[in-house]
Protein backbone atom coordinates (compact mmCIF):
# COMPACT_ATOMS: atom_id res chain seq x y z
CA UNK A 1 55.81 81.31 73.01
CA UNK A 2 54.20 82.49 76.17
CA UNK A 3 50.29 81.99 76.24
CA UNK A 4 50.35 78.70 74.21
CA UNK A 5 48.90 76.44 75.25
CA UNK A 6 50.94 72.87 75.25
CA UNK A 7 48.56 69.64 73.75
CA UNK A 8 46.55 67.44 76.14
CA UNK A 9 48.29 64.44 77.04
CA UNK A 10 45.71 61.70 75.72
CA UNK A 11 46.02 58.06 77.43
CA UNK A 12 43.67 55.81 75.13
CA UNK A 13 42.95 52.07 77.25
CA UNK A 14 40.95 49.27 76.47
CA UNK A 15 40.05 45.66 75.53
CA UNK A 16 42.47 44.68 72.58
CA UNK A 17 39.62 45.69 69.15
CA UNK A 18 38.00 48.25 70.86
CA UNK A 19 39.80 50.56 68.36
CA UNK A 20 42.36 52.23 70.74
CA UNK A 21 45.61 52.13 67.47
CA UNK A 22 42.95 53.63 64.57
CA UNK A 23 41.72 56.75 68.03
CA UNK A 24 45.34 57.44 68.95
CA UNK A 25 46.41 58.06 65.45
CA UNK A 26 43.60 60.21 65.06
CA UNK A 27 44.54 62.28 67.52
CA UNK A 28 47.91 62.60 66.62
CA UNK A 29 46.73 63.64 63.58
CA UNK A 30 44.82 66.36 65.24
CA UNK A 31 47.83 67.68 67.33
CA UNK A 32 47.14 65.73 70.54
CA UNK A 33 49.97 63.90 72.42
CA UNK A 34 48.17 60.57 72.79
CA UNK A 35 49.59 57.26 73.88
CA UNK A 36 48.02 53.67 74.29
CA UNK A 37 49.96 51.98 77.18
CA UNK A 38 48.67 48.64 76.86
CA UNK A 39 47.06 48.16 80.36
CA UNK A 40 44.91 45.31 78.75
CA UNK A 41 48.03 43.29 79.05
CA UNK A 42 49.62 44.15 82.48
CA UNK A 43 48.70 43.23 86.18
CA UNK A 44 50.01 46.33 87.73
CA UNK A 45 46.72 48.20 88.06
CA UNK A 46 48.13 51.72 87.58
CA UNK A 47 50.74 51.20 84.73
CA UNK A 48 48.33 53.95 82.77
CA UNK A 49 49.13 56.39 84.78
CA UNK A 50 52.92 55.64 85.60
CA UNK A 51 53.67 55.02 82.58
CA UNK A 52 51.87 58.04 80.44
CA UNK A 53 50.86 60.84 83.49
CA UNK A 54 47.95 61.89 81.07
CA UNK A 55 45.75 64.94 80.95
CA UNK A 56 42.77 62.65 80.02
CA UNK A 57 42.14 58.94 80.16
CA UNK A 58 39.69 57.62 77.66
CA UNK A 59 38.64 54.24 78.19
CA UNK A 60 37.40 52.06 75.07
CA UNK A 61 35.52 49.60 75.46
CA UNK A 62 33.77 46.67 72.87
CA UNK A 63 31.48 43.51 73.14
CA UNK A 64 33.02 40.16 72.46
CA UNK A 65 30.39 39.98 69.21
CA UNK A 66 31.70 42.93 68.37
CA UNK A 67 35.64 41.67 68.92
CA UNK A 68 34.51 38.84 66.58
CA UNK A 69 33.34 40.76 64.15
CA UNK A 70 36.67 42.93 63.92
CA UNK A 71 38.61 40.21 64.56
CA UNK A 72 37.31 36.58 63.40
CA UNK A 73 41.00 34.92 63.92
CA UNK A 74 41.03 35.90 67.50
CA UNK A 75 41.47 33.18 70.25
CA UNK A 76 40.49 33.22 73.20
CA UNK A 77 36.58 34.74 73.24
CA UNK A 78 34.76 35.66 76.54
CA UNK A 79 37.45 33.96 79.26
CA UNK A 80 39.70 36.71 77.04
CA UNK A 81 37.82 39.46 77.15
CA UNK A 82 37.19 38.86 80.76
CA UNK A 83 40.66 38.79 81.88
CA UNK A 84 41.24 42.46 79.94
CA UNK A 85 38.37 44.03 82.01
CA UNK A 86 39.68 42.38 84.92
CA UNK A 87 43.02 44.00 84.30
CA UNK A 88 41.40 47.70 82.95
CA UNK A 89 39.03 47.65 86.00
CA UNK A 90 41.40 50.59 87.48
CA UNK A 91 41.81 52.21 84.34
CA UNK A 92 37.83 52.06 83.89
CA UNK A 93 36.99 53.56 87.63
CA UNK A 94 39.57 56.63 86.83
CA UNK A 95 38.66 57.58 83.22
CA UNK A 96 37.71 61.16 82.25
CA UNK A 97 35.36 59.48 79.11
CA UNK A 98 33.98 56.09 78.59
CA UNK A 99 32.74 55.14 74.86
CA UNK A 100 31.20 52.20 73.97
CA UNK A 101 32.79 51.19 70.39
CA UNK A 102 30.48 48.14 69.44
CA UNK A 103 28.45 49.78 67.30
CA UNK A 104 30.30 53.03 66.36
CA UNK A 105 32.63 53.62 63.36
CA UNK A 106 36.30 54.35 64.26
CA UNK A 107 34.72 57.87 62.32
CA UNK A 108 31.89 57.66 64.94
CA UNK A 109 34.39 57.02 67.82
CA UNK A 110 36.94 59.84 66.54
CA UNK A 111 34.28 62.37 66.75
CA UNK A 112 32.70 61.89 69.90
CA UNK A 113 36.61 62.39 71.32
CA UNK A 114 37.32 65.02 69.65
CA UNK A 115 34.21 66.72 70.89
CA UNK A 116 35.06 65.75 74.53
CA UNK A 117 38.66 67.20 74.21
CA UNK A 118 37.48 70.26 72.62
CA UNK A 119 35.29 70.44 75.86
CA UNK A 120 37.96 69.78 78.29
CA UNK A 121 40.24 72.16 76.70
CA UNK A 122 38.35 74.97 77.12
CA UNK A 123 37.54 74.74 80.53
């Protein structure tokens, strides 16, 4: 139909238990295209944005207490959590919002998003 408006493409990144799966089903759920490309994992600094061209990058980010908290069984600790931000540094730099998840509910963390997208989309 003319005049409508097609959904924001929503890239989600961050530090594996930063909540990045529980946000991008949320926004599916709320009509958004959102993806989570996995740049925690890859050495090619700009695979975000080849891989997903997105509207909006949100960048998630969590404490390693916080990691341990969510995640007791998983290895690796700081040196881990180190070599994510390492490899999200570009993603970081180039993100339209930045939410600290430590202490926020995936509830918490849905909201605040869904506020900022409600923003963008109206300008």
């Amino acid at each position: 139909m003319m005049g409508e408006k097609r959904p924001l493409k929503v890239s989600v990144v961050g530090p594996c238990a930063s909540g990045k799966s529980t946000l991008v089903r949320a926004l599916r759920a709320a009509g958004y295209e959102a993806r989570q490309p996995a740049q925690e994992h890859s050495y090619v600094p700009a695979m975000w944005q080849r891989l997903t061209q997105p509207d909006v990058l949100i960048f998630l980010d969590v404490s390693e207490t916080a990691v341990q908290r969510r995640r007791p069984k998983s290895s690796g600790g700081a040196a881990r959590l180190a070599e994510q931000q390492a490899r999200l540094a570009h993603a970081r730099r180039h993100c339209d919002l930045y939410v600290d998840t430590s202490a926020l509910t995936a509830d918490e963390v849905r909201e605040r998003v869904l506020v900022f997208l409600g923003d963008v989309s109206e300008s």
